[in-house]
Protein backbone atom coordinates (compact mmCIF):
# COMPACT_ATOMS: atom_id res chain seq x y z
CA UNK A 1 -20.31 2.68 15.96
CA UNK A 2 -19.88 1.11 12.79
CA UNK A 3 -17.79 -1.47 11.12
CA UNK A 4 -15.62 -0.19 8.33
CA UNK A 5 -15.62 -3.25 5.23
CA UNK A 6 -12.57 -3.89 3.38
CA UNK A 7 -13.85 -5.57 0.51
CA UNK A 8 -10.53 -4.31 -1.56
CA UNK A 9 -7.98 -5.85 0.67
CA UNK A 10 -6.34 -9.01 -0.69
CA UNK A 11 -6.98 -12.30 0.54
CA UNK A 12 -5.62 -15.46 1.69
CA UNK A 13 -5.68 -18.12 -0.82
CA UNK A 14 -6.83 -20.55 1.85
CA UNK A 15 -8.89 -18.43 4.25
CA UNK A 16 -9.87 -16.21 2.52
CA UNK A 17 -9.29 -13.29 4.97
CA UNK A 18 -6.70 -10.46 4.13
CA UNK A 19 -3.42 -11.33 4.51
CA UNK A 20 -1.91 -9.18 7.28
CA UNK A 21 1.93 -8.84 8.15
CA UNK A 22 3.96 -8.23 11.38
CA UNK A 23 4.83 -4.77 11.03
CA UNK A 24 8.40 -5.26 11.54
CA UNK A 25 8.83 -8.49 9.58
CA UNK A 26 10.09 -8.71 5.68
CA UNK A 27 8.13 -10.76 3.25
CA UNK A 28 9.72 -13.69 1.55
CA UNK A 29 7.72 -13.24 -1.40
CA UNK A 30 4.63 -10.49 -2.99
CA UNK A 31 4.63 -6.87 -2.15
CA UNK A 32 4.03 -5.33 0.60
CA UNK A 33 2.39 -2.02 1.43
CA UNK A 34 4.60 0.11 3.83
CA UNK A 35 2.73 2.85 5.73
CA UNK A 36 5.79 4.99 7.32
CA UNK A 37 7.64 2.46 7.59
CA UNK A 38 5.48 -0.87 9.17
CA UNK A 39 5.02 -3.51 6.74
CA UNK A 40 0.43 -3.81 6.18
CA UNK A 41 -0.37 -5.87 3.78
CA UNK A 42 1.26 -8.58 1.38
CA UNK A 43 -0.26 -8.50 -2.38
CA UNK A 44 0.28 -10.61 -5.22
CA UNK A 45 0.82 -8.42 -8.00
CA UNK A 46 2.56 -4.91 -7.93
CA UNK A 47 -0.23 -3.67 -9.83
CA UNK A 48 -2.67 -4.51 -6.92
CA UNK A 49 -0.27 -2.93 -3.93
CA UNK A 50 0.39 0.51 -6.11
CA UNK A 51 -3.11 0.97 -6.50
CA UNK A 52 -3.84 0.03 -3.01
CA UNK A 53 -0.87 2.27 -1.98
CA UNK A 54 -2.45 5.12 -4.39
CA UNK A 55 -5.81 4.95 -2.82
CA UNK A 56 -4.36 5.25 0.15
CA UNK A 57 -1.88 8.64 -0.29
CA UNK A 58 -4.90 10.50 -1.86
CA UNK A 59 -6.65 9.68 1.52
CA UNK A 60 -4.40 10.63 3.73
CA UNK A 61 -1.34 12.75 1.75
CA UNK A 62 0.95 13.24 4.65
CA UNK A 63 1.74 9.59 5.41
CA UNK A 64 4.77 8.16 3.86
CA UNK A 65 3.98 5.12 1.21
CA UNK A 66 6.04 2.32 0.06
CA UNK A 67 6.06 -0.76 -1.97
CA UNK A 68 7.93 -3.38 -0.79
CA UNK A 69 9.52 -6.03 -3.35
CA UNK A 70 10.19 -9.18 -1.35
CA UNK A 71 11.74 -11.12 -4.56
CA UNK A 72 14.15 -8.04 -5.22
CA UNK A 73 14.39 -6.54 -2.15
CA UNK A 74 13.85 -2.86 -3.28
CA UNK A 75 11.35 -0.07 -2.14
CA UNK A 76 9.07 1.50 -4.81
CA UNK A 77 7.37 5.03 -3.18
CA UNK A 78 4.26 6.20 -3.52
CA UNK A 79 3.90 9.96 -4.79
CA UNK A 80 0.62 11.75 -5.90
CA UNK A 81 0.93 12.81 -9.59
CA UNK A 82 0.98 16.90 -9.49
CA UNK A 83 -1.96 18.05 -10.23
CA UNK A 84 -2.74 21.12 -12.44
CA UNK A 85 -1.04 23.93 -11.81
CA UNK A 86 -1.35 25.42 -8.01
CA UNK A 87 -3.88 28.57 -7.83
CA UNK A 88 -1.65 31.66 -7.87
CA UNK A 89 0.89 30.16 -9.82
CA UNK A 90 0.74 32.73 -13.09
């Protein structure tokens, strides 16, 4: 079997590995990615978590997907811009 490589996933300053979180803990500071509800992973930037969170919903559409401000405490979700208009539509 192989080993998937996440070579996008933000990393510790000092390790240098991603920075993973306790699913159930907040952040004190960053963003967080929330995947239906369990905190994943702390970024940085918002910029870096929405596109993380974006890569992520058109992957896998069904799961809920949150940002997670740990500075203003405040959700940000994740929706899929509507594409064209749906076949059979007219």
């Amino acid at each position: 079997m192989q080993k998937h490589k996440h070579d996008d996933e933000p990393k510790d300053a000092e390790t240098g590995k991603a920075r993973k979180l306790s699913a159930n803990a907040r952040p004190i500071d960053g963003f967080a990615l929330v995947v239906d509800g369990k905190f994943k992973t702390q970024f940085e930037t918002s910029d870096a978590a929405m596109a993380a969170g974006t890569k992520l919903k058109q992957k896998y559409p069904v799961i809920r997907i949150a940002i997670f401000d740990a500075v203003e405490r405040s959700y940000a979700t994740v929706e899929l811009a509507e594409i064209a208009a749906k076949p059979g539509s007219d």
